[in-house]
PDB file of N, CA and C in Angstrom:
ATOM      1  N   UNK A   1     -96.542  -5.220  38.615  1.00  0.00           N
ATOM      2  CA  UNK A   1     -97.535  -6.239  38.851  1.00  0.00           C
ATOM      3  C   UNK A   1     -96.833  -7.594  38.980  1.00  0.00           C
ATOM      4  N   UNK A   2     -97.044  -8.238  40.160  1.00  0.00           N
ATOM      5  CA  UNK A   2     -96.414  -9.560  40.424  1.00  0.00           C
ATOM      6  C   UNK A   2     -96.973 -10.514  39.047  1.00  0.00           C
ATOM      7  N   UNK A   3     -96.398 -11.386  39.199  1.00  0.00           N
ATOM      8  CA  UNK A   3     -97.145 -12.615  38.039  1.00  0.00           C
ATOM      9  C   UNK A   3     -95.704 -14.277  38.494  1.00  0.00           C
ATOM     10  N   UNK A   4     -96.947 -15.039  37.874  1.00  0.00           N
ATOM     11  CA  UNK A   4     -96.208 -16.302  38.239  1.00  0.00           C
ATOM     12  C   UNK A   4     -95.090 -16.795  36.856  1.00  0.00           C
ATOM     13  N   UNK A   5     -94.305 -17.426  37.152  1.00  0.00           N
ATOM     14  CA  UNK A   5     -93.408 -17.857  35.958  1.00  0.00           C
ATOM     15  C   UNK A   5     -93.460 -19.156  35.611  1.00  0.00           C
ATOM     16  N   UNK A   6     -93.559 -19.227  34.255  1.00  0.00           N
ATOM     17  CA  UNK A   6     -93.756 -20.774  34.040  1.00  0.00           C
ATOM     18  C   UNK A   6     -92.660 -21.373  33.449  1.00  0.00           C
ATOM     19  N   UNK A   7     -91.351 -22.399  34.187  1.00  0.00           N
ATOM     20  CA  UNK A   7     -90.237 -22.488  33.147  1.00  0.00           C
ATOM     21  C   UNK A   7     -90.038 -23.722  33.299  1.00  0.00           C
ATOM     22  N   UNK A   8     -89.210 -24.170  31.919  1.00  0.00           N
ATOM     23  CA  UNK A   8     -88.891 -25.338  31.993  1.00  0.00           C
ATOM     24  C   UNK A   8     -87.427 -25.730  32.682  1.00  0.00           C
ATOM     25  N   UNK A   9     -87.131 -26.626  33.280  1.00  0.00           N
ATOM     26  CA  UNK A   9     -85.402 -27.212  33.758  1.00  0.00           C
ATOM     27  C   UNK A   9     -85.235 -27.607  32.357  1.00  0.00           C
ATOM     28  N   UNK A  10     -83.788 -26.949  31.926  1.00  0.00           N
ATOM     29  CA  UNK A  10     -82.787 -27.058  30.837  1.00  0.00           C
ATOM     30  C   UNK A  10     -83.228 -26.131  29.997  1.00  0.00           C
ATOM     31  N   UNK A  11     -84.112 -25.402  29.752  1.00  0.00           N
ATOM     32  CA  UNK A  11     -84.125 -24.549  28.780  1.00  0.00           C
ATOM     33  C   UNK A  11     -83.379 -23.044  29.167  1.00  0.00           C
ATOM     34  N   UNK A  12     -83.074 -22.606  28.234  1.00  0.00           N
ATOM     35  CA  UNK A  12     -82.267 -21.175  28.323  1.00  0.00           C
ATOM     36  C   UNK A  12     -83.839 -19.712  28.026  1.00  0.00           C
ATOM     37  N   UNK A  13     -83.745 -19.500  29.588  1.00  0.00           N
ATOM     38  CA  UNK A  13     -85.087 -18.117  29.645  1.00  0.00           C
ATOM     39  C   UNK A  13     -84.150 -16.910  29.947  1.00  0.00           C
ATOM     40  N   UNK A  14     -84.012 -15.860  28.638  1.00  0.00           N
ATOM     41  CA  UNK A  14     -83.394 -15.157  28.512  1.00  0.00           C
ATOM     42  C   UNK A  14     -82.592 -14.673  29.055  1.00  0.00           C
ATOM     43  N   UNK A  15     -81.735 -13.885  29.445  1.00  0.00           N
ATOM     44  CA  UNK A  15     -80.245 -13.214  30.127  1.00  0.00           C
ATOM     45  C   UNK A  15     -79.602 -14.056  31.203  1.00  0.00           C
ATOM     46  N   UNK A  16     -80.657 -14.855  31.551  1.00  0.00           N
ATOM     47  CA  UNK A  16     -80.140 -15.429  33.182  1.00  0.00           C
ATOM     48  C   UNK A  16     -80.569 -16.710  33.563  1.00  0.00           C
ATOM     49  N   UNK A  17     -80.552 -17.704  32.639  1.00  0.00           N
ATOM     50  CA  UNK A  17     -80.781 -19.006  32.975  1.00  0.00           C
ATOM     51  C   UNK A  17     -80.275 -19.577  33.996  1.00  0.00           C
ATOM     52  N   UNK A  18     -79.161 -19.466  34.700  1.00  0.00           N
ATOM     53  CA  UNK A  18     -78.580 -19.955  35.903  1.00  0.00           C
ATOM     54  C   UNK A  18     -79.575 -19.741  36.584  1.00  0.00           C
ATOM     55  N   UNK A  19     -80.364 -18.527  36.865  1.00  0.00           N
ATOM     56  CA  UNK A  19     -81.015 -18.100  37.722  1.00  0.00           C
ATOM     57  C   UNK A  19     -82.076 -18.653  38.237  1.00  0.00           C
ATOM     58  N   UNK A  20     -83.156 -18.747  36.742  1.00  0.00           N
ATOM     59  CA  UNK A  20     -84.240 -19.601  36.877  1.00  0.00           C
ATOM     60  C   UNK A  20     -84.374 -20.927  36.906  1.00  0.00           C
ATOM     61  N   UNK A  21     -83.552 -21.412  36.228  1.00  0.00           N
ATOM     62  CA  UNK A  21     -82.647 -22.892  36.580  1.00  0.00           C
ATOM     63  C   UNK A  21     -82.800 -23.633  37.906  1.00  0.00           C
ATOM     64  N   UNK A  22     -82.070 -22.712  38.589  1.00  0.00           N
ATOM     65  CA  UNK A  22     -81.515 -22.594  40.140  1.00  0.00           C
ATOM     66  C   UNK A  22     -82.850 -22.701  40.902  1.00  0.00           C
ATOM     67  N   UNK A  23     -83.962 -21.973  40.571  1.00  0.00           N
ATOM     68  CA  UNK A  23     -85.139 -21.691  41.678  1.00  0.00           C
ATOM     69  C   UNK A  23     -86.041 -22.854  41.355  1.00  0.00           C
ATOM     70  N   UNK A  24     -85.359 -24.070  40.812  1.00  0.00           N
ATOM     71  CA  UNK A  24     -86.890 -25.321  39.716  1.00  0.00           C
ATOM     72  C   UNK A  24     -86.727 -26.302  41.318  1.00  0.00           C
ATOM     73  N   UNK A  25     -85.832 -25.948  42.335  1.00  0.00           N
ATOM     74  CA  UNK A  25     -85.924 -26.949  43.490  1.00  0.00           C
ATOM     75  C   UNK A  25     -85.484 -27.986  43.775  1.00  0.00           C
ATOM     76  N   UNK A  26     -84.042 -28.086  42.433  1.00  0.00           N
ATOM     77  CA  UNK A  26     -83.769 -29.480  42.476  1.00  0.00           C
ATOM     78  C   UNK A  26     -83.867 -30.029  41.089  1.00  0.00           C
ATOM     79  N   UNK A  27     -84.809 -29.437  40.347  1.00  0.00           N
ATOM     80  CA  UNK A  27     -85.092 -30.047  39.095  1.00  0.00           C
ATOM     81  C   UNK A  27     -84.032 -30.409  37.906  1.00  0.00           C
ATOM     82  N   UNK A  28     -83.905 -31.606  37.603  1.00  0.00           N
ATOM     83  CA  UNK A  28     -82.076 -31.893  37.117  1.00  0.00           C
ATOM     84  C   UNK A  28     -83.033 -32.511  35.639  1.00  0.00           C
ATOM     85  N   UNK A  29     -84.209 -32.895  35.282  1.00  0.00           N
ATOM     86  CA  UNK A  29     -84.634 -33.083  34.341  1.00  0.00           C
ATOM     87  C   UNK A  29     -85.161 -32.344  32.875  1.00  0.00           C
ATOM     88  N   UNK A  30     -84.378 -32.335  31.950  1.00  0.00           N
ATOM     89  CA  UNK A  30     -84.996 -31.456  31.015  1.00  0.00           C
ATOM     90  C   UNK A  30     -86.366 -31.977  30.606  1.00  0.00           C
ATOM     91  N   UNK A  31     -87.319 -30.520  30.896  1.00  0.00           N
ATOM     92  CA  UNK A  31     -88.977 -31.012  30.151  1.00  0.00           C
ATOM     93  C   UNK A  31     -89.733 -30.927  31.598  1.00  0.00           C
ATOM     94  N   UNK A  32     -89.394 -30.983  32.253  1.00  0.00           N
ATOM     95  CA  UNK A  32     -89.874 -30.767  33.839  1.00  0.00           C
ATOM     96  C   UNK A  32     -90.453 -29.353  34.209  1.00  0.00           C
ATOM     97  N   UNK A  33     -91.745 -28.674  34.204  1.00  0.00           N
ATOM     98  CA  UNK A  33     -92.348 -27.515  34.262  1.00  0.00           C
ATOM     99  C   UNK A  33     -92.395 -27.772  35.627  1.00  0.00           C
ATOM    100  N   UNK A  34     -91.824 -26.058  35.779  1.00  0.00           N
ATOM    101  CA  UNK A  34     -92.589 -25.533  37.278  1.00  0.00           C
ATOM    102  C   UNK A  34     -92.983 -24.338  37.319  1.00  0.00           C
ATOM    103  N   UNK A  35     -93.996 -23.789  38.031  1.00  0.00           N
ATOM    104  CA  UNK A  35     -94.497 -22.378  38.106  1.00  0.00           C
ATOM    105  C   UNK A  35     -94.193 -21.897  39.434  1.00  0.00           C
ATOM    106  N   UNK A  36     -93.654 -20.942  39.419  1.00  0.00           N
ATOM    107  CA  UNK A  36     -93.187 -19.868  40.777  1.00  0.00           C
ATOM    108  C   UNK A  36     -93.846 -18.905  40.530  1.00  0.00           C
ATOM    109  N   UNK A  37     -93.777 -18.129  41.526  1.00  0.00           N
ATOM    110  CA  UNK A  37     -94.172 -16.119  41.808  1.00  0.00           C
ATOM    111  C   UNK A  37     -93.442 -15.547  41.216  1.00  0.00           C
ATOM    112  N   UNK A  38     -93.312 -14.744  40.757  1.00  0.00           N
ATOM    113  CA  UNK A  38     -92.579 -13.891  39.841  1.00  0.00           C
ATOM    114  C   UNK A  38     -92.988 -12.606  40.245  1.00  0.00           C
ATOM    115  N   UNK A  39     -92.054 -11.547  40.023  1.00  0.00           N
ATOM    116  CA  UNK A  39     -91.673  -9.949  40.689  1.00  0.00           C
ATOM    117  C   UNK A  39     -90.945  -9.306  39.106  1.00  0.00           C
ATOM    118  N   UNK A  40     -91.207  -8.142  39.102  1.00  0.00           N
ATOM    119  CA  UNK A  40     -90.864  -7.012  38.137  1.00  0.00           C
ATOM    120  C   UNK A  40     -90.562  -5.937  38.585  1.00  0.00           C
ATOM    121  N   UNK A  41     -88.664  -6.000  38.288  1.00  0.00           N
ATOM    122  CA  UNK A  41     -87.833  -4.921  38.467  1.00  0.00           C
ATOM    123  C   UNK A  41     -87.584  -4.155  37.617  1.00  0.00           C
ATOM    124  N   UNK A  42     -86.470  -2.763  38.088  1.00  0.00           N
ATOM    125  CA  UNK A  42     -85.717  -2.334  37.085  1.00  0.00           C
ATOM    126  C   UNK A  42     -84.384  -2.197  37.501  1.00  0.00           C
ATOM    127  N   UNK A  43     -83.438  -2.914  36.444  1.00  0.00           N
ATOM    128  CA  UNK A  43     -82.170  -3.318  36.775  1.00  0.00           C
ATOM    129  C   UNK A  43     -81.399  -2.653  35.724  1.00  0.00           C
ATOM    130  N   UNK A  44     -80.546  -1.425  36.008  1.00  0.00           N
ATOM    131  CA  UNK A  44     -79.730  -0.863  35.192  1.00  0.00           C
ATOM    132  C   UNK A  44     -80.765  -0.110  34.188  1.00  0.00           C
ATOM    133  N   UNK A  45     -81.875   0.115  34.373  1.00  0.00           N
ATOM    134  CA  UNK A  45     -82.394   0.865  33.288  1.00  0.00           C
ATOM    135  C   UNK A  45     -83.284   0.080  32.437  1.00  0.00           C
ATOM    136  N   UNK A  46     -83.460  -1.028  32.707  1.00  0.00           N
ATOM    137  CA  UNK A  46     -83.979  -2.065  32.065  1.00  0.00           C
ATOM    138  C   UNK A  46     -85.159  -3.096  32.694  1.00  0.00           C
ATOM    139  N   UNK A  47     -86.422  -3.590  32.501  1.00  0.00           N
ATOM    140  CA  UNK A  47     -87.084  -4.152  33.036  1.00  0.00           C
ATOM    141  C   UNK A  47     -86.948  -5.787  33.245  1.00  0.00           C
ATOM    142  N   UNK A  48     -86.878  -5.895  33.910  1.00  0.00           N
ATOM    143  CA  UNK A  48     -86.502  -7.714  34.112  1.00  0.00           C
ATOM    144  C   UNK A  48     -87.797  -8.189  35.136  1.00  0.00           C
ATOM    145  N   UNK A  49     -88.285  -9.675  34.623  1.00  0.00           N
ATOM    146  CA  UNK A  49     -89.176 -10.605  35.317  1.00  0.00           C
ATOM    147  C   UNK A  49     -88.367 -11.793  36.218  1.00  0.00           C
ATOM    148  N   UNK A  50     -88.060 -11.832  37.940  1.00  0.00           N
ATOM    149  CA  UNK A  50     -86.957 -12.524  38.297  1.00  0.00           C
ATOM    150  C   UNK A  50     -88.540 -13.589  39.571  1.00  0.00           C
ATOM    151  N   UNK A  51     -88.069 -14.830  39.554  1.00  0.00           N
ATOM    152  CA  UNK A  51     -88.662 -15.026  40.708  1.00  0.00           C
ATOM    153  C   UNK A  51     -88.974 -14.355  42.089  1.00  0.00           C
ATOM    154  N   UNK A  52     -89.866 -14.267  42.736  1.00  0.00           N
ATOM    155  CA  UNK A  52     -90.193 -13.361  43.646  1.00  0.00           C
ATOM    156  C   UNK A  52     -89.202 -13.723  44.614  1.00  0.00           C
ATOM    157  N   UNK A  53     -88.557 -14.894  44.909  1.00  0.00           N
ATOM    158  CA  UNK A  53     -87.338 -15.020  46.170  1.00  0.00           C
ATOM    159  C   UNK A  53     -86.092 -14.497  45.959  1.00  0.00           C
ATOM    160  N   UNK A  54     -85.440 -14.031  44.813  1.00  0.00           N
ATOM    161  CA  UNK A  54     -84.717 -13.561  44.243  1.00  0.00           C
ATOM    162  C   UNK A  54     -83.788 -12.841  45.167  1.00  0.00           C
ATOM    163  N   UNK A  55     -82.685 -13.083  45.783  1.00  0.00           N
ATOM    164  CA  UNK A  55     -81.411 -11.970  46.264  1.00  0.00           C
ATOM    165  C   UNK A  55     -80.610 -11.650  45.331  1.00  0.00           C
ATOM    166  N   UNK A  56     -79.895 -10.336  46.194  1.00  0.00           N
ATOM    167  CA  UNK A  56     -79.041  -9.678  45.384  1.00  0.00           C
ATOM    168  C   UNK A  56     -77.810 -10.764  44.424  1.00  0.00           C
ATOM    169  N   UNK A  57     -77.686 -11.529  45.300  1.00  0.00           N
ATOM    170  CA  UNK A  57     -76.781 -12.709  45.382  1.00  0.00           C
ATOM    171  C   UNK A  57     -77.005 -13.175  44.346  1.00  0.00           C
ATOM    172  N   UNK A  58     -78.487 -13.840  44.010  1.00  0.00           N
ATOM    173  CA  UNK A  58     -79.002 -14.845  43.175  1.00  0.00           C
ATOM    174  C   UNK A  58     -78.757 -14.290  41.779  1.00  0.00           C
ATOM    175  N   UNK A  59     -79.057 -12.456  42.065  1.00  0.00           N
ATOM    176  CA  UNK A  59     -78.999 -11.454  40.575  1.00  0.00           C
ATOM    177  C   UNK A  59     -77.570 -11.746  39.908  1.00  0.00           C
ATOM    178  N   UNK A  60     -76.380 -11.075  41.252  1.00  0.00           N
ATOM    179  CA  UNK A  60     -75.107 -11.091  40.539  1.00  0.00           C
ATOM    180  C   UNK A  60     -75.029 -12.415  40.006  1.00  0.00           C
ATOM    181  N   UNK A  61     -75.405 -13.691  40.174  1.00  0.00           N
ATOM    182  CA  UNK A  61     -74.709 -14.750  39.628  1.00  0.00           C
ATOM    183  C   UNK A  61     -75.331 -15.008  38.685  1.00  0.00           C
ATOM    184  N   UNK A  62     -76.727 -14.391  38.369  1.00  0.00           N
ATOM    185  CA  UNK A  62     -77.096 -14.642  37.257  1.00  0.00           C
ATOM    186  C   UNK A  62     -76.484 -13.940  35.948  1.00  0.00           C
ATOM    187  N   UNK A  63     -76.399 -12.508  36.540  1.00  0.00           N
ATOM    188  CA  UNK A  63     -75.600 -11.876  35.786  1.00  0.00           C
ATOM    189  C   UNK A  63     -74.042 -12.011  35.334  1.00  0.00           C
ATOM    190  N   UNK A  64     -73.551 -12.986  35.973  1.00  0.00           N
ATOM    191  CA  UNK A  64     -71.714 -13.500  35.830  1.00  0.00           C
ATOM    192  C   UNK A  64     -71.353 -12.281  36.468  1.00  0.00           C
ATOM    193  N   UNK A  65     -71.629 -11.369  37.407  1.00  0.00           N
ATOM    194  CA  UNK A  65     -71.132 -10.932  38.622  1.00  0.00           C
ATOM    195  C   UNK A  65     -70.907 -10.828  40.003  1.00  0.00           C
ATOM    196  N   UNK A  66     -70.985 -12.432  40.272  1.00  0.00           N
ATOM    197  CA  UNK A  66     -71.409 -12.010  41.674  1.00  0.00           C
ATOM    198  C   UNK A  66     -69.561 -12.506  42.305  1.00  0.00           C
ATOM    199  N   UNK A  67     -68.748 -12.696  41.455  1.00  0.00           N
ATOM    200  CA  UNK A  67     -67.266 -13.098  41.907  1.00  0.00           C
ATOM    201  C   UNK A  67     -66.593 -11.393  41.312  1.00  0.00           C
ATOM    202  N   UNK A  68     -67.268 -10.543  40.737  1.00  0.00           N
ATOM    203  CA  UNK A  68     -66.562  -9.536  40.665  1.00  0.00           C
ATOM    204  C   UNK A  68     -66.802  -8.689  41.688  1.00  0.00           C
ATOM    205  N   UNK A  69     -65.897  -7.341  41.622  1.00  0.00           N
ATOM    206  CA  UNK A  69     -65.814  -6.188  42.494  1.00  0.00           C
ATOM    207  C   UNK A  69     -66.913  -5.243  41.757  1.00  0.00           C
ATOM    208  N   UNK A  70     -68.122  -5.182  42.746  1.00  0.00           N
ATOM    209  CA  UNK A  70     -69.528  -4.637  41.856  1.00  0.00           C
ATOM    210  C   UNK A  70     -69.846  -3.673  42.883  1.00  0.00           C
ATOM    211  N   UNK A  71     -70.745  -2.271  43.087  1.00  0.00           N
ATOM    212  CA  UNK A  71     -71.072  -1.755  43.664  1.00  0.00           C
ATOM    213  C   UNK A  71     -73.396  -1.942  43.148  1.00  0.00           C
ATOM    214  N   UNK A  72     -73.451  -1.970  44.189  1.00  0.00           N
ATOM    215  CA  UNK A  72     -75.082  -2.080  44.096  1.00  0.00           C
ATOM    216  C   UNK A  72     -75.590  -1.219  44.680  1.00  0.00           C
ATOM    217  N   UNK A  73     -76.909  -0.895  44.023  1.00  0.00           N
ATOM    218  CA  UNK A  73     -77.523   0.133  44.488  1.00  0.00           C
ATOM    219  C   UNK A  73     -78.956  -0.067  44.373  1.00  0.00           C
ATOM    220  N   UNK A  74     -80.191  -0.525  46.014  1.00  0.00           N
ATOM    221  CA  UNK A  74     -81.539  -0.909  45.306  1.00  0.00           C
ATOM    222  C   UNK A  74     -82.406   0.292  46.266  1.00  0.00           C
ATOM    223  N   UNK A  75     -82.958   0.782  45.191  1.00  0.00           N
ATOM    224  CA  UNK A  75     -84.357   1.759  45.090  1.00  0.00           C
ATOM    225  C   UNK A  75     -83.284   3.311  46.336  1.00  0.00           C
ATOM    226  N   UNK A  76     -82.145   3.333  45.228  1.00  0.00           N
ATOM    227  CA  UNK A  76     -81.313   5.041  45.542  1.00  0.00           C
ATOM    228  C   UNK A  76     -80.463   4.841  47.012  1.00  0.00           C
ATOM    229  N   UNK A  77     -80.219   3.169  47.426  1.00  0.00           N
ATOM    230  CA  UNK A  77     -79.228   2.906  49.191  1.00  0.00           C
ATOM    231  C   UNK A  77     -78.137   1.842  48.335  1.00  0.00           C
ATOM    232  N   UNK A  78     -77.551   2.336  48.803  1.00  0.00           N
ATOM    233  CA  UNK A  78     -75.855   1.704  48.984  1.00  0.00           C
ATOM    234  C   UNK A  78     -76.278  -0.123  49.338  1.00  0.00           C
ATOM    235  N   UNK A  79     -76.048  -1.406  49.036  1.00  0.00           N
ATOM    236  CA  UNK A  79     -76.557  -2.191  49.610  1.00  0.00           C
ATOM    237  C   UNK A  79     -74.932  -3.114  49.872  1.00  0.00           C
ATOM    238  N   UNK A  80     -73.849  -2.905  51.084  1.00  0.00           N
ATOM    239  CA  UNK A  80     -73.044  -3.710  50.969  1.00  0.00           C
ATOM    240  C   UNK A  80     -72.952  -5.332  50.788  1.00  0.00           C
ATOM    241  N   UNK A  81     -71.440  -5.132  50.178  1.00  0.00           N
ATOM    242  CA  UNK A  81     -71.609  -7.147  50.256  1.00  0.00           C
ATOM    243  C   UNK A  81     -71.957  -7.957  50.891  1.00  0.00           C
ATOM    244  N   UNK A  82     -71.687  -7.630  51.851  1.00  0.00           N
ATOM    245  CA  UNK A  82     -72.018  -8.335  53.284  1.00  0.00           C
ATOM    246  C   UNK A  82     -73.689  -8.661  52.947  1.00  0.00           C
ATOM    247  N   UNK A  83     -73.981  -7.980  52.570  1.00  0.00           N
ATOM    248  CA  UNK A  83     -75.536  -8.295  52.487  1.00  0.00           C
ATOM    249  C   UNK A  83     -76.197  -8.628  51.603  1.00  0.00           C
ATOM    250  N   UNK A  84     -75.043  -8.809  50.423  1.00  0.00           N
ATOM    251  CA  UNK A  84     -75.818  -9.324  49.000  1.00  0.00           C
ATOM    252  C   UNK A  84     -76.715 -10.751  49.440  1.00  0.00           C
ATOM    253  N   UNK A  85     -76.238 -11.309  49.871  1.00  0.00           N
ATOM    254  CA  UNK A  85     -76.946 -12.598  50.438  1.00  0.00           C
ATOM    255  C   UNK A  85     -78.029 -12.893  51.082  1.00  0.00           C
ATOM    256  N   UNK A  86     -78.172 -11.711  51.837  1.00  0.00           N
ATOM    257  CA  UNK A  86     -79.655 -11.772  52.641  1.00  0.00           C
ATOM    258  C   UNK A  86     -80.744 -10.562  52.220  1.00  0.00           C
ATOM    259  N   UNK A  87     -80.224 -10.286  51.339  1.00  0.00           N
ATOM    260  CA  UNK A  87     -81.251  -9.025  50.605  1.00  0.00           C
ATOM    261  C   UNK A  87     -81.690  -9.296  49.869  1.00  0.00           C
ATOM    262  N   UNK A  88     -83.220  -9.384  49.546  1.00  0.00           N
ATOM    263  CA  UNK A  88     -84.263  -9.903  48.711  1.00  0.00           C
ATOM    264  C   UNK A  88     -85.139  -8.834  48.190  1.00  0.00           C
ATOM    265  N   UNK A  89     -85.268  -8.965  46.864  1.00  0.00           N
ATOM    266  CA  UNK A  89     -85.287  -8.002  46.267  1.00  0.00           C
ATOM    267  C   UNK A  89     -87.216  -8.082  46.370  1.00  0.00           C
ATOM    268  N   UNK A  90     -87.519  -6.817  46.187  1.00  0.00           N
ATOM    269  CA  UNK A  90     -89.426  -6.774  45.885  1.00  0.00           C
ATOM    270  C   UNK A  90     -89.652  -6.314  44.776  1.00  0.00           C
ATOM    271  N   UNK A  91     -90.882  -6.892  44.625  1.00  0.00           N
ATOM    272  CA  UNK A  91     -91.346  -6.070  43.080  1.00  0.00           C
ATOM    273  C   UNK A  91     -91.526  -4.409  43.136  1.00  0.00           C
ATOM    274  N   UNK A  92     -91.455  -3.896  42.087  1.00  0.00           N
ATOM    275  CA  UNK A  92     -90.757  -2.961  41.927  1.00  0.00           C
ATOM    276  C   UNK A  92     -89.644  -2.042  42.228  1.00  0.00           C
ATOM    277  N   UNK A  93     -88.662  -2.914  42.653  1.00  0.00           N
ATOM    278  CA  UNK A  93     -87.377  -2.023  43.204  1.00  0.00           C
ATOM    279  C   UNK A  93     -86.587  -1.762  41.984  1.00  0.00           C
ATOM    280  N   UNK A  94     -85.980  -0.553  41.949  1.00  0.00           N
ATOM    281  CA  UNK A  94     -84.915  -0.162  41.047  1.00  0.00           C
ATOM    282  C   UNK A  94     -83.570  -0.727  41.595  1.00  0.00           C
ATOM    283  N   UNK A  95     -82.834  -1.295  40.777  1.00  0.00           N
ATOM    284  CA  UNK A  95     -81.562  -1.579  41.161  1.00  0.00           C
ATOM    285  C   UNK A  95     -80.759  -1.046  40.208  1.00  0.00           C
ATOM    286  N   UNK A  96     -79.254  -0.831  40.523  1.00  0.00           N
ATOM    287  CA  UNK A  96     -77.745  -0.107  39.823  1.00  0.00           C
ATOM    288  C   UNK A  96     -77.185  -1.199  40.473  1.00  0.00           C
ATOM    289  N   UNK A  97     -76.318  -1.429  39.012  1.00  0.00           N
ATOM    290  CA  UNK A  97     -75.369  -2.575  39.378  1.00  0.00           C
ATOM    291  C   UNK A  97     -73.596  -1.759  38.447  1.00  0.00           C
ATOM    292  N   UNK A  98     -73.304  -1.411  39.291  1.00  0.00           N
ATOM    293  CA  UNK A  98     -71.950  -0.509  38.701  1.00  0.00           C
ATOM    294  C   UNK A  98     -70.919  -1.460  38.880  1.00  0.00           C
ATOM    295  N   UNK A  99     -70.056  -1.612  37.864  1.00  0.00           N
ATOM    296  CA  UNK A  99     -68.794  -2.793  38.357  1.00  0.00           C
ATOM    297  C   UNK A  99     -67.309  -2.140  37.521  1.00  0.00           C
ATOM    298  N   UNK A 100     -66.373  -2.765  38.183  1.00  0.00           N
ATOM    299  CA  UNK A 100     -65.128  -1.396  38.046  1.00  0.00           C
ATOM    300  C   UNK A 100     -64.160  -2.386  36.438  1.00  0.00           C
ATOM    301  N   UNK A 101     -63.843  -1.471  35.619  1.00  0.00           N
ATOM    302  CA  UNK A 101     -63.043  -2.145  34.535  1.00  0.00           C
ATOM    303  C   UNK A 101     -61.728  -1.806  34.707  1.00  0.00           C
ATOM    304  N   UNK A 102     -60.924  -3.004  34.321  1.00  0.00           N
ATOM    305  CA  UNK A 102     -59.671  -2.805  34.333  1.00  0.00           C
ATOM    306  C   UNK A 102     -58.880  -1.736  33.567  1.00  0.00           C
ATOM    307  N   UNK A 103     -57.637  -1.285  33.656  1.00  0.00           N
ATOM    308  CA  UNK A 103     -56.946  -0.787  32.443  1.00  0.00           C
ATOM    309  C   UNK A 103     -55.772  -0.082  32.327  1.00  0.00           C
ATOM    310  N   UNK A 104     -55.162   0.842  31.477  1.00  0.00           N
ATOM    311  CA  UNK A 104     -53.937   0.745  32.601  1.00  0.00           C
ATOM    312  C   UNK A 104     -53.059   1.843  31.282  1.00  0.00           C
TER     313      UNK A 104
END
């Protein structure tokens, strides 16, 4: 079920503040409310509430992966890099976010 998000600029909204941060339009003021569309995924097994404009792009960086070597995967397709950027995620898509560890 879609729903709108209500957040403040400067506050920390759980796992991924860069994220929601990022979508306030500019907003550089702490205490400054804005309400967006909001979408409900499942990411790794887990349910997350992300703005409805949301790319793959926008995810990895929220997640502190979008400078690593990550393999993605939304609703069971391969989604290359090349396209993290222009792929926008919908409400209810499943996503896999697999990323490779070092070691030796």
């Amino acid at each position: 079920m879609a729903r709108a998000l209500t957040l403040r600029c400067g506050m920390q909204c759980g796992r991924s503040p860069a994220l929601w941060e990022s979508r306030l339009d500019g907003c550089a003021r702490p205490g400054v409310s804005a309400t967006i569309p909001g979408m409900d995924i499942t990411l790794n097994g887990e349910h997350r509430t992300l703005p409805a404009s949301t790319t793959l792009s926008d995810l990895l960086r929220a997640e502190g992966l979008l400078e690593r070597r990550v393999a993605v995967e939304v609703n069971g397709h391969i989604v290359t890099r090349s396209l993290h950027g222009c792929h926008g995620l919908a409400e209810g898509d499943v996503v896999e976010i697999v990323h490779a560890l070092g070691g030796g």
